[in-house]
Protein backbone atom coordinates (compact mmCIF):
# COMPACT_ATOMS: atom_id res chain seq x y z
CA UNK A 1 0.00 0.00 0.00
CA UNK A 2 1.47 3.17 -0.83
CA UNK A 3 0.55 6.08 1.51
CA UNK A 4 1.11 10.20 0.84
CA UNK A 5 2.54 12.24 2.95
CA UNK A 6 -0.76 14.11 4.52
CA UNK A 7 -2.60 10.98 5.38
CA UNK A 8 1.11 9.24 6.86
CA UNK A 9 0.90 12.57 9.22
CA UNK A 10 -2.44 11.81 10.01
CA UNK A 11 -2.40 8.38 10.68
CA UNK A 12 0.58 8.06 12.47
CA UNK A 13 1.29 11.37 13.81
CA UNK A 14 5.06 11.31 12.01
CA UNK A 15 5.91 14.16 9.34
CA UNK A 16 7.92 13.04 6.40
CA UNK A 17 9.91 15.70 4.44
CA UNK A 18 9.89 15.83 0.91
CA UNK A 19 12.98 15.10 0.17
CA UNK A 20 12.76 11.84 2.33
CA UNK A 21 9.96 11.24 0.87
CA UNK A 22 11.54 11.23 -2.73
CA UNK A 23 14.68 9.46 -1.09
CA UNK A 24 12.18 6.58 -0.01
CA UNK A 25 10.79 6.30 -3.70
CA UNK A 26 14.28 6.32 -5.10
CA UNK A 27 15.69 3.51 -3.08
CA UNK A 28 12.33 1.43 -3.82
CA UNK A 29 12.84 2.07 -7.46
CA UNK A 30 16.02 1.29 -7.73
CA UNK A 31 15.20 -2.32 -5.63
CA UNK A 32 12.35 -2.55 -8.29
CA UNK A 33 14.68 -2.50 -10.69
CA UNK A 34 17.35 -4.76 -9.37
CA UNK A 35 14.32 -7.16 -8.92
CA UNK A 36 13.29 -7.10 -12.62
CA UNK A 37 17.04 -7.35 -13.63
CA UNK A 38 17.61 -10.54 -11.40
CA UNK A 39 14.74 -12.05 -12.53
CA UNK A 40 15.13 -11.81 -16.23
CA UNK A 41 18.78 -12.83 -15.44
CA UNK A 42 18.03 -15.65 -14.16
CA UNK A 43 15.33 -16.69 -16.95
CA UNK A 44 18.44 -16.16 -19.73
CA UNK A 45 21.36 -18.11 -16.94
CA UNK A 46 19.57 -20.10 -15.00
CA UNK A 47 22.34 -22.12 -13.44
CA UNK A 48 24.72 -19.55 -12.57
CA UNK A 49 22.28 -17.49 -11.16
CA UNK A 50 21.86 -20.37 -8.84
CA UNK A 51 25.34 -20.72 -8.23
CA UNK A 52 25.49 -17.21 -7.64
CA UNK A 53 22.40 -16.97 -5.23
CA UNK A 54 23.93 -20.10 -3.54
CA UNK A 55 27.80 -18.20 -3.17
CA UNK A 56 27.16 -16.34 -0.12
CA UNK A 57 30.82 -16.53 0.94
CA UNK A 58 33.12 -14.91 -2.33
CA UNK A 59 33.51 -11.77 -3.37
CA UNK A 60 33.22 -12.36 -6.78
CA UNK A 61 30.03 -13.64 -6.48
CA UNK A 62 28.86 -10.42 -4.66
CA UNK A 63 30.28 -8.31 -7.09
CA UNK A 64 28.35 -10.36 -10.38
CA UNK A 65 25.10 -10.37 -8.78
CA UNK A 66 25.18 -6.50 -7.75
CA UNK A 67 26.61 -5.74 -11.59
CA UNK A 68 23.42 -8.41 -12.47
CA UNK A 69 21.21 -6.16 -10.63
CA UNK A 70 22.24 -2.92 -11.60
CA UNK A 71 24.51 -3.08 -14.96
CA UNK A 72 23.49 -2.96 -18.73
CA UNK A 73 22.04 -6.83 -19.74
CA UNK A 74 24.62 -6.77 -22.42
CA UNK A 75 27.40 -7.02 -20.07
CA UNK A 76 26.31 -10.41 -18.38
CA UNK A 77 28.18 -12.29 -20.25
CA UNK A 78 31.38 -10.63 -19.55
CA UNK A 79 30.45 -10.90 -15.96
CA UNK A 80 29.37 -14.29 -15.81
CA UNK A 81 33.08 -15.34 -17.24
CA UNK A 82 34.84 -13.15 -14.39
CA UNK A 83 32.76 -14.98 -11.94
CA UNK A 84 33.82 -18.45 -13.56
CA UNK A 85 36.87 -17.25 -14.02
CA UNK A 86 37.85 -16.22 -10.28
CA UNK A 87 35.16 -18.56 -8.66
């Protein structure tokens, strides 16, 4: 449920700004968008992106699934060889 700023004041008492309130909507679309990214990633790689979910440990696999998230499509590839590559 999404809820503006005059009925958050008076339902809860608590006065957002506007420029939290714009921070707030820019963090959730940018987690939107990491969403759709990660899932259409894992539709076109299915099996590294289970490897990848399932590497909770290296930091290669933390840096390919944040460039999954938020880098261009056409660069998966690439990034799916560093992570073989260093895995």
């Amino acid at each position: 449920m999404t809820v503006g700023r005059g009925c958050c004041k008076k339902v809860t008492g608590w006065t957002l700004s506007a420029a939290e309130a714009a921070r707030i909507l820019r963090v959730a679309e940018r987690q939107a968008r990491a969403a759709a990214a990660w899932a259409e990633f894992t539709t076109q790689y299915p099996e590294i992106a289970d490897r990848l979910a399932a590497d909770n440990t290296s930091y290669s696999a933390a840096e390919a699934k944040d460039e999954m998230k938020s880098g261009s499509s056409y660069r998966w590839a690439h990034w799916v060889r560093v992570y073989q590559t260093r895995r």
